[in-house]
N, C-alpha and C. Protein backbone atom coordinates (compact mmCIF):
# COMPACT_ATOMS: atom_id res chain seq x y z
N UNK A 1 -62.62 -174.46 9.38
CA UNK A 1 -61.67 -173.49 8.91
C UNK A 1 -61.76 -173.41 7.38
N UNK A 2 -62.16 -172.09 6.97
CA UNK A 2 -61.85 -171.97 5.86
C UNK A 2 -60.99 -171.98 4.88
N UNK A 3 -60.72 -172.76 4.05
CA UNK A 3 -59.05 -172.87 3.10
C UNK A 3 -59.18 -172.09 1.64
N UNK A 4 -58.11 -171.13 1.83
CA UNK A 4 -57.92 -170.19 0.72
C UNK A 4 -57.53 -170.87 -0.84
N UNK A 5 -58.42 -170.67 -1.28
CA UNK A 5 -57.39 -170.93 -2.65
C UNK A 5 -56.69 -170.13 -3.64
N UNK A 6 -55.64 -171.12 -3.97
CA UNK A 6 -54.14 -170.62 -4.07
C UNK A 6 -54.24 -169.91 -5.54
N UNK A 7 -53.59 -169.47 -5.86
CA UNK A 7 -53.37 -168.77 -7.09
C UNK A 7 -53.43 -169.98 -8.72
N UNK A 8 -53.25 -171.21 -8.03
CA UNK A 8 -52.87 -171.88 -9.10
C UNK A 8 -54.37 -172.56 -9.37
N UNK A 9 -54.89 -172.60 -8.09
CA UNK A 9 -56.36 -173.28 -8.41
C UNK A 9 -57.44 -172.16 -8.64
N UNK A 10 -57.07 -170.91 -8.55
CA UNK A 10 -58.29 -169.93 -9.57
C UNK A 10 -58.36 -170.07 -10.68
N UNK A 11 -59.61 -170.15 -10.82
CA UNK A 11 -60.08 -169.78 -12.61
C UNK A 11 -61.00 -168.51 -12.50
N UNK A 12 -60.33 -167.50 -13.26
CA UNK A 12 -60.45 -166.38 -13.75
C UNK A 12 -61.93 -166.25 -14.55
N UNK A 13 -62.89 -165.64 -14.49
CA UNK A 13 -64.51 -165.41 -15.06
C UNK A 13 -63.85 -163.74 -15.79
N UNK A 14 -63.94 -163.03 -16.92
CA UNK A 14 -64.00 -161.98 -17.23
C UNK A 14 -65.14 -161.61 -17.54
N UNK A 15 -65.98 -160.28 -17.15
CA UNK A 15 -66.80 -159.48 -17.30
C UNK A 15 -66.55 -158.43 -18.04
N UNK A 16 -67.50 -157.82 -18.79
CA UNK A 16 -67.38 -156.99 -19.61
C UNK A 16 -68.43 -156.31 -19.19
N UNK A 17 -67.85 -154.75 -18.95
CA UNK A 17 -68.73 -153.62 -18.53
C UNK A 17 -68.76 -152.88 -19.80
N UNK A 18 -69.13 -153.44 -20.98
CA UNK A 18 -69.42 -152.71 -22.46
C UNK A 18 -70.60 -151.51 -22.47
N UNK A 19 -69.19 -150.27 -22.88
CA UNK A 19 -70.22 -149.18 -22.60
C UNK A 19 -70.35 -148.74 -24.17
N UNK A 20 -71.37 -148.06 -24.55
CA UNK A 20 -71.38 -147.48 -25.67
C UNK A 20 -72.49 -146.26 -25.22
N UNK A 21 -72.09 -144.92 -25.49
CA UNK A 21 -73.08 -143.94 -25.71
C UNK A 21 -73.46 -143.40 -24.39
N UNK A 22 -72.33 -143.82 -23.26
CA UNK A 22 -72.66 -143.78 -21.94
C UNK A 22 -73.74 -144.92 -21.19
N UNK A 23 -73.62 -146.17 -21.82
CA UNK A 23 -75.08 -147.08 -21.25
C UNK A 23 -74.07 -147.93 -21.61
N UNK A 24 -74.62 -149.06 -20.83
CA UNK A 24 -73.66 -150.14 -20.15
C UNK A 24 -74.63 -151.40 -20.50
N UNK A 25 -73.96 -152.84 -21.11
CA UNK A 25 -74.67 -153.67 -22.00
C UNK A 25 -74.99 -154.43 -20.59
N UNK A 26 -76.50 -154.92 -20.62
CA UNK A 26 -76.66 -155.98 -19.21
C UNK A 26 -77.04 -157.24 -20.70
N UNK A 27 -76.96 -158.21 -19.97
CA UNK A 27 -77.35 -159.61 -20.48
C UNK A 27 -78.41 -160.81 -19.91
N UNK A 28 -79.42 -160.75 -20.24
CA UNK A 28 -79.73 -161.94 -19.37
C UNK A 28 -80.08 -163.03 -19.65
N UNK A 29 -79.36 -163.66 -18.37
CA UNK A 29 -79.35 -165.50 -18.66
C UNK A 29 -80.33 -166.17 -18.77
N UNK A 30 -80.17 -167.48 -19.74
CA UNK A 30 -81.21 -168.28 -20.39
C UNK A 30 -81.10 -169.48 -19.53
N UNK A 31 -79.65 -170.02 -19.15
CA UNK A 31 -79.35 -171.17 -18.58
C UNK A 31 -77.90 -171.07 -18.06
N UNK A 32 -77.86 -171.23 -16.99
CA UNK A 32 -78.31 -172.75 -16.64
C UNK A 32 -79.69 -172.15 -16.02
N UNK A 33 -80.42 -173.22 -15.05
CA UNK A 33 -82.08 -172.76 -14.71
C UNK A 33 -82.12 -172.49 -13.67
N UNK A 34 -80.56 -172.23 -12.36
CA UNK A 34 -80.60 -171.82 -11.65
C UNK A 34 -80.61 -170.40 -11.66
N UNK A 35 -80.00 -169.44 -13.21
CA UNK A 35 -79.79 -168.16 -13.23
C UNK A 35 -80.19 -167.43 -14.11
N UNK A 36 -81.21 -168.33 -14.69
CA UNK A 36 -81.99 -168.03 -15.91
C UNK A 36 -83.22 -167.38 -15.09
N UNK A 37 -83.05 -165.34 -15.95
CA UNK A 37 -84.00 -164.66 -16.10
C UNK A 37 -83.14 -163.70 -15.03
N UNK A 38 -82.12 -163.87 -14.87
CA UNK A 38 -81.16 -162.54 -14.35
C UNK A 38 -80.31 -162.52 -14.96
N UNK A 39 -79.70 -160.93 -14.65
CA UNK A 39 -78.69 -160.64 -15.61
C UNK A 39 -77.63 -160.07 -15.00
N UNK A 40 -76.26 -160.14 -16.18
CA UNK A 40 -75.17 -160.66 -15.83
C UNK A 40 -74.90 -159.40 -16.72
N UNK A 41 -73.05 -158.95 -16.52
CA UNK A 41 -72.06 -158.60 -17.43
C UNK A 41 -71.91 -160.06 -18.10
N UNK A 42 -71.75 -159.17 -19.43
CA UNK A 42 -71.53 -160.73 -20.15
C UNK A 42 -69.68 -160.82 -20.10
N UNK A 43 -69.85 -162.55 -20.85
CA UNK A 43 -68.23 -162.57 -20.52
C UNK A 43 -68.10 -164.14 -20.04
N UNK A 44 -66.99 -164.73 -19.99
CA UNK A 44 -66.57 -166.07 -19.81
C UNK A 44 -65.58 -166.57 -19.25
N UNK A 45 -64.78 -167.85 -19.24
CA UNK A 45 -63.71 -167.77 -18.24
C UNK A 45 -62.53 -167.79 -18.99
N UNK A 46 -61.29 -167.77 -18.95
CA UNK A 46 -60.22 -167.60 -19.26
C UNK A 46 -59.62 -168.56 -19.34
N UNK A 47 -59.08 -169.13 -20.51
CA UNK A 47 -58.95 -170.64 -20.73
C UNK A 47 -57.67 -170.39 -20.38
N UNK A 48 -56.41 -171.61 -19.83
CA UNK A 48 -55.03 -171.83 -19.86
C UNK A 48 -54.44 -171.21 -20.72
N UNK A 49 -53.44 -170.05 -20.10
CA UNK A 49 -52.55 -169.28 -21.16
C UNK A 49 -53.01 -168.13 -22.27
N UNK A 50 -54.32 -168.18 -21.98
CA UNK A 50 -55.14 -166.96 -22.34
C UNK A 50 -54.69 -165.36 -21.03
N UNK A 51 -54.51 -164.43 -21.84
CA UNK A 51 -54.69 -163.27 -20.91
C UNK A 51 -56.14 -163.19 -20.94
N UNK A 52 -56.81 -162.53 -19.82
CA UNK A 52 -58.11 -161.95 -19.78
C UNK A 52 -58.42 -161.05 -20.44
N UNK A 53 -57.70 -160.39 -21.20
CA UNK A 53 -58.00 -159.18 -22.21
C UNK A 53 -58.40 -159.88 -23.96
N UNK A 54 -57.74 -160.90 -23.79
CA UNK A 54 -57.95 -162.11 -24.96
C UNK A 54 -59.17 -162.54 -24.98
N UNK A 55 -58.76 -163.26 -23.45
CA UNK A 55 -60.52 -164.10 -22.98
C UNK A 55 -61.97 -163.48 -23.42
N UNK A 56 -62.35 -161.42 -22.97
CA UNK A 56 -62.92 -161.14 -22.85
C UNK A 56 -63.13 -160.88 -24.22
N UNK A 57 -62.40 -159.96 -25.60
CA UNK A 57 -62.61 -159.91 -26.57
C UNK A 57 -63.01 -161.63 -27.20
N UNK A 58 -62.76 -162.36 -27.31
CA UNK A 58 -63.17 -163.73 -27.60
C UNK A 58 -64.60 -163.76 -27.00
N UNK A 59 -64.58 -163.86 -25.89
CA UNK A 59 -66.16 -164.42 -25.23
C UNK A 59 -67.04 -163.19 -25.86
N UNK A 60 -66.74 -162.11 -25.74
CA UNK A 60 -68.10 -161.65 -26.34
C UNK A 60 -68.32 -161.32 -27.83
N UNK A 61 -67.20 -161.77 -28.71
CA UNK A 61 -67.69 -162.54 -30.51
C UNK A 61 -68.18 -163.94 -29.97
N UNK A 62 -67.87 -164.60 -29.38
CA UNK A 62 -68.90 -165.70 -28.88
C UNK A 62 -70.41 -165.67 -28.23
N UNK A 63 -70.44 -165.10 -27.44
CA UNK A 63 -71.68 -164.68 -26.80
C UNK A 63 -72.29 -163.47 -27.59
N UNK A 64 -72.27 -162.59 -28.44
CA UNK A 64 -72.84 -161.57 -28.70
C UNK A 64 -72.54 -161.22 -30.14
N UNK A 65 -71.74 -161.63 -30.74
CA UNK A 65 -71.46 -161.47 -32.14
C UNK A 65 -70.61 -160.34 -32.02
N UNK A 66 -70.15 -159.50 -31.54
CA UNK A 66 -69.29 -158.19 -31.61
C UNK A 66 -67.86 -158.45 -31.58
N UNK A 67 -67.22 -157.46 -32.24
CA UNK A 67 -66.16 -157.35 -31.88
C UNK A 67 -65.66 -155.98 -31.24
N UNK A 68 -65.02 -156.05 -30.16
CA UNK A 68 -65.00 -155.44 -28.41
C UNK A 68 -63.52 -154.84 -28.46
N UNK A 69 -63.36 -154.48 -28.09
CA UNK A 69 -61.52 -153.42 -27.38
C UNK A 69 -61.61 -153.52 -25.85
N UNK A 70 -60.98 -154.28 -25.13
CA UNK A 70 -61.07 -153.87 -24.13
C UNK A 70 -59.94 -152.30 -23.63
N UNK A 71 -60.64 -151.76 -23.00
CA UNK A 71 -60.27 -150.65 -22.13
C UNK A 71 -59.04 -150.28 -20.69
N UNK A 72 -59.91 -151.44 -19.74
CA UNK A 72 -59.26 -151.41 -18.75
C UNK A 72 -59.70 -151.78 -17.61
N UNK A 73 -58.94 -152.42 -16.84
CA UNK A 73 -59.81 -153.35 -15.45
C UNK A 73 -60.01 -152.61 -14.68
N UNK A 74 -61.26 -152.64 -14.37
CA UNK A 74 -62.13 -152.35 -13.05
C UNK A 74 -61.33 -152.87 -11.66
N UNK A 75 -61.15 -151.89 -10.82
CA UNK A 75 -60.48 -152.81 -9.43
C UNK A 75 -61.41 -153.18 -8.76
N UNK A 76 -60.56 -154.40 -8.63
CA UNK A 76 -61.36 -155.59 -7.42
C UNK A 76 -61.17 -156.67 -7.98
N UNK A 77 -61.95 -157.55 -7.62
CA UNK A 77 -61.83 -159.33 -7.60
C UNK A 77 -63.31 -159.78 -7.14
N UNK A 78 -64.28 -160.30 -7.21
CA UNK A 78 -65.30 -160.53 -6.80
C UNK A 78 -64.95 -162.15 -6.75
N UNK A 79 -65.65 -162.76 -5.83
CA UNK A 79 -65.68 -164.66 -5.35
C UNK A 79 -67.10 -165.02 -6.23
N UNK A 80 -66.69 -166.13 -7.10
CA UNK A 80 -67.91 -166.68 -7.48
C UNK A 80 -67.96 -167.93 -6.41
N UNK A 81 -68.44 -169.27 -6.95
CA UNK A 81 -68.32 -170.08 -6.49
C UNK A 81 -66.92 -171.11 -6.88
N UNK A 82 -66.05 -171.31 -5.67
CA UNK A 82 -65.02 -171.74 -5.73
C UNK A 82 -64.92 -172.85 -6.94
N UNK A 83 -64.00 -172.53 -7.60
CA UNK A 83 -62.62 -172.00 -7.49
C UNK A 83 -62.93 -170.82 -8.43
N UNK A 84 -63.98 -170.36 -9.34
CA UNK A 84 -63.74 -169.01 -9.89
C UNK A 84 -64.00 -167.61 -9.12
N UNK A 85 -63.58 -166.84 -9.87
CA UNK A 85 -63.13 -165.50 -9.57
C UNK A 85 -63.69 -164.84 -11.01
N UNK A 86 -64.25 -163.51 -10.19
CA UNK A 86 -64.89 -162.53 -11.10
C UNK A 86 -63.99 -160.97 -11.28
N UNK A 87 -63.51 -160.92 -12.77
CA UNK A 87 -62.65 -159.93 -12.68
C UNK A 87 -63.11 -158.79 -13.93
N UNK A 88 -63.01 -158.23 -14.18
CA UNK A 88 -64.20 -156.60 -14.89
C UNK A 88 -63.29 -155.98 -15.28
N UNK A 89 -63.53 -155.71 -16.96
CA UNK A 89 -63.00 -154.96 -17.70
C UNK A 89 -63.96 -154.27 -18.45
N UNK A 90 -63.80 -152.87 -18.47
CA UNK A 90 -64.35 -152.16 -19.53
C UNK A 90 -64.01 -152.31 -20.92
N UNK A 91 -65.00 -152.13 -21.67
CA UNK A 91 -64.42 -152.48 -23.27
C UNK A 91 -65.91 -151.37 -24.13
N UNK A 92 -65.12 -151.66 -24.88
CA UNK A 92 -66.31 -150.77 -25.97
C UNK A 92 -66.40 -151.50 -27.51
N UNK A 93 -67.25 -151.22 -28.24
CA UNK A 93 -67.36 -151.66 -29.41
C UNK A 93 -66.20 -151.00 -30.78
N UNK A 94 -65.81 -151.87 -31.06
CA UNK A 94 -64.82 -151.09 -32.28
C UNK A 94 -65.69 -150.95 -33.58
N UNK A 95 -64.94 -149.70 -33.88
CA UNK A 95 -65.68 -149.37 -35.15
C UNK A 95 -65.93 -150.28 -36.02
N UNK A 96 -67.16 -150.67 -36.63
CA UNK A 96 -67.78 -151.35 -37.54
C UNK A 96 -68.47 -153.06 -36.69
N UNK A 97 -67.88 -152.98 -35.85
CA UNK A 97 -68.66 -153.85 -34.86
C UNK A 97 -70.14 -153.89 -35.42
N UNK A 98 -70.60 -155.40 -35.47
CA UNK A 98 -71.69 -155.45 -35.38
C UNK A 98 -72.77 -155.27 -34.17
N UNK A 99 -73.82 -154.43 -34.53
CA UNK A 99 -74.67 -154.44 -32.63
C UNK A 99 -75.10 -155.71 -32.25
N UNK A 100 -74.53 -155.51 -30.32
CA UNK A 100 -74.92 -157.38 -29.96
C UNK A 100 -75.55 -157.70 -29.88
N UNK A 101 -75.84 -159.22 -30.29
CA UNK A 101 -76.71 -159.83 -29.52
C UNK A 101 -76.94 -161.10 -29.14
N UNK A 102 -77.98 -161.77 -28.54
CA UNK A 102 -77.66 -163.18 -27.87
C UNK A 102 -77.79 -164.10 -28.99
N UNK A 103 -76.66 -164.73 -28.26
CA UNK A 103 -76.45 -165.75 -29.09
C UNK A 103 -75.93 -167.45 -28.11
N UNK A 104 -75.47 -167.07 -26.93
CA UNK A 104 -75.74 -167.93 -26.32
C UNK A 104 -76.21 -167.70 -24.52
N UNK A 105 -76.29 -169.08 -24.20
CA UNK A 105 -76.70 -168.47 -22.80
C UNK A 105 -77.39 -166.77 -22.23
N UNK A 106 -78.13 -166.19 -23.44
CA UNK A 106 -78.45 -165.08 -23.08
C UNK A 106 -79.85 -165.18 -24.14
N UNK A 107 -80.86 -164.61 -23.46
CA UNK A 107 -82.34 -164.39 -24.02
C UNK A 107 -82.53 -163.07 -24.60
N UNK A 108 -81.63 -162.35 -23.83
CA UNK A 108 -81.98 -160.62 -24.19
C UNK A 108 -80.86 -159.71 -23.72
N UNK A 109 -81.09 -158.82 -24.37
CA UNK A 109 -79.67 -157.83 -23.90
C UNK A 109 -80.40 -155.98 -23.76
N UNK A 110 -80.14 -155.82 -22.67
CA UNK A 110 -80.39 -154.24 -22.26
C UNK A 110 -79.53 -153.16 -22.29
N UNK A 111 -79.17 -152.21 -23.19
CA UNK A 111 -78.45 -150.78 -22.70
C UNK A 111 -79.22 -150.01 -21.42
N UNK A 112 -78.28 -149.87 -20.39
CA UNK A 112 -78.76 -149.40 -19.68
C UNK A 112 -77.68 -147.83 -18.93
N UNK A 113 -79.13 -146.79 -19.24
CA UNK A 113 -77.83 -145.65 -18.58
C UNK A 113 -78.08 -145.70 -17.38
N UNK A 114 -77.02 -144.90 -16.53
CA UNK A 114 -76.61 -144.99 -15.22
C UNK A 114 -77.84 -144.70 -14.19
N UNK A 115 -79.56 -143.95 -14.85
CA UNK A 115 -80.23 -143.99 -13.50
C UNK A 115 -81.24 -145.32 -14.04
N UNK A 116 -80.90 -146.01 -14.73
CA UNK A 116 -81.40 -147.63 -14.70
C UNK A 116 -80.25 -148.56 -14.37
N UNK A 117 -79.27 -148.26 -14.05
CA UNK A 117 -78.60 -149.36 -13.51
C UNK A 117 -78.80 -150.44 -12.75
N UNK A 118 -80.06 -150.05 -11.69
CA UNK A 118 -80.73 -151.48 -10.72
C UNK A 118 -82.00 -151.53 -10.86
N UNK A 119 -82.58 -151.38 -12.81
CA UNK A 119 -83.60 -151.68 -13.47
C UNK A 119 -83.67 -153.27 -13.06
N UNK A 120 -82.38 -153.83 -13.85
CA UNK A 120 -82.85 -154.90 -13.39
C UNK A 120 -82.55 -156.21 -12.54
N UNK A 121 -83.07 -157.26 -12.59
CA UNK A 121 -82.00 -158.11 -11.17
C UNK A 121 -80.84 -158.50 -11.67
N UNK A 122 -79.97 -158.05 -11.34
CA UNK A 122 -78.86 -158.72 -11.19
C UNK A 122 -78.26 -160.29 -10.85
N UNK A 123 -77.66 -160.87 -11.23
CA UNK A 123 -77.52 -162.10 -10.36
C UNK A 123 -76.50 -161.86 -9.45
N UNK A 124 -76.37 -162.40 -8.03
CA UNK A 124 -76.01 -161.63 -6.84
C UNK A 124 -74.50 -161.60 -7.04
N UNK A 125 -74.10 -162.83 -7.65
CA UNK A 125 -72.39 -162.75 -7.41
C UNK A 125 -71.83 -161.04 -8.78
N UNK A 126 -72.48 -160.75 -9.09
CA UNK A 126 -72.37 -159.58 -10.55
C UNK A 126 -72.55 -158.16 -9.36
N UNK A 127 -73.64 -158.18 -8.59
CA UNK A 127 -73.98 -156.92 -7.79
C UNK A 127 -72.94 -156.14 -7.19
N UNK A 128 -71.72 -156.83 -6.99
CA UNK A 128 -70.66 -155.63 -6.09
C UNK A 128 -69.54 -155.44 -7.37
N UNK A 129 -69.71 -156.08 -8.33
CA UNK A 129 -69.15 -155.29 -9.33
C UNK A 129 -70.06 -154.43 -9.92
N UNK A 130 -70.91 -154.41 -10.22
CA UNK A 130 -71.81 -153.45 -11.32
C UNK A 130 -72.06 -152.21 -10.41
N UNK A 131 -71.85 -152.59 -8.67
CA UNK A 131 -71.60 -151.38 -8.05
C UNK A 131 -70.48 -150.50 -8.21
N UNK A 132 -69.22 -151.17 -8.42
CA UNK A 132 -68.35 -150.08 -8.88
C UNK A 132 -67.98 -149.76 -10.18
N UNK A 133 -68.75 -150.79 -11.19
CA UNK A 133 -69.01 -150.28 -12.55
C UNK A 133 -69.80 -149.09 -12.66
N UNK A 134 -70.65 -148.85 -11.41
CA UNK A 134 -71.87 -147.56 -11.45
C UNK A 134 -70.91 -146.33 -11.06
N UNK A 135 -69.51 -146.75 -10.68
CA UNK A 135 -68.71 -145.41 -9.75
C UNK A 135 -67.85 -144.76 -11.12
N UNK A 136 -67.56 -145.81 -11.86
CA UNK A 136 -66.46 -145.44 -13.73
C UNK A 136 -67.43 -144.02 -14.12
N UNK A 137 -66.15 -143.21 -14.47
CA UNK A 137 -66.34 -141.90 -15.36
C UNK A 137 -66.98 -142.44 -16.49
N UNK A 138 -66.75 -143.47 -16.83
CA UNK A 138 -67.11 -144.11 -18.13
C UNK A 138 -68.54 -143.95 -18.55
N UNK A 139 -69.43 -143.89 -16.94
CA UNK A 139 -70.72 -144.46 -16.95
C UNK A 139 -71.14 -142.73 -16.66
């Protein structure tokens, strides 16, 4: 039997579907070496007492050097591996933002418009979000 977990034992993953110019930022991973050389929405987890709108502007001046606005959550919830949870916000670059780039856990970073969206691999737990990241007016 499968046992649900409870609200108190999720940890929250935020994704960032960073669009600029109509093209959508992919990232791909360096490490760990199970997921290194696919790519991800970038983005991180949500520390205690952090909102995810916090989390996500933070993680990507961490991961990418930018500074981000988030927009607005993508619906759904995607399952990583227990106990996190994958949750998607659009964001965009604020004016004077520097353009991103890797700086950790990431080798390379792709703009990609909407008829390259499954240019490239994805890592699988990212695929049913970046599917309804492909459905946003945004894109």
């Amino acid at each position: 039997m499968t046992r649900m977990t409870s609200e108190a034992e999720r940890i929250v993953v935020v994704g960032a579907a960073l669009f600029d110019g109509g093209r959508l930022l992919a990232a791909r991973r360096s490490a760990p070496a199970d997921l290194a050389g696919r790519w991800e929405l970038p983005g991180g987890k949500v520390e205690t007492g952090e909102r995810p709108e916090d989390a996500l502007v933070r993680e990507l001046h961490e991961e990418l050097g930018i500074d981000a606005e988030p927009v607005g959550r993508v619906p759904g919830e995607w399952p990583l591996r227990t106990p996190y949870v994958l949750q998607v916000w659009t964001a965009r670059l604020r004016p004077g933002s520097p353009a991103p780039r890797p700086l950790q856990d990431h080798d390379a970073l792709r703009w990609l418009t909407p008829g390259e969206l499954w240019d490239v691999p994805w890592l699988d737990q990212d695929v049913p979000a970046v599917r309804e990241v492909g459905k946003l007016p945004a894109f």
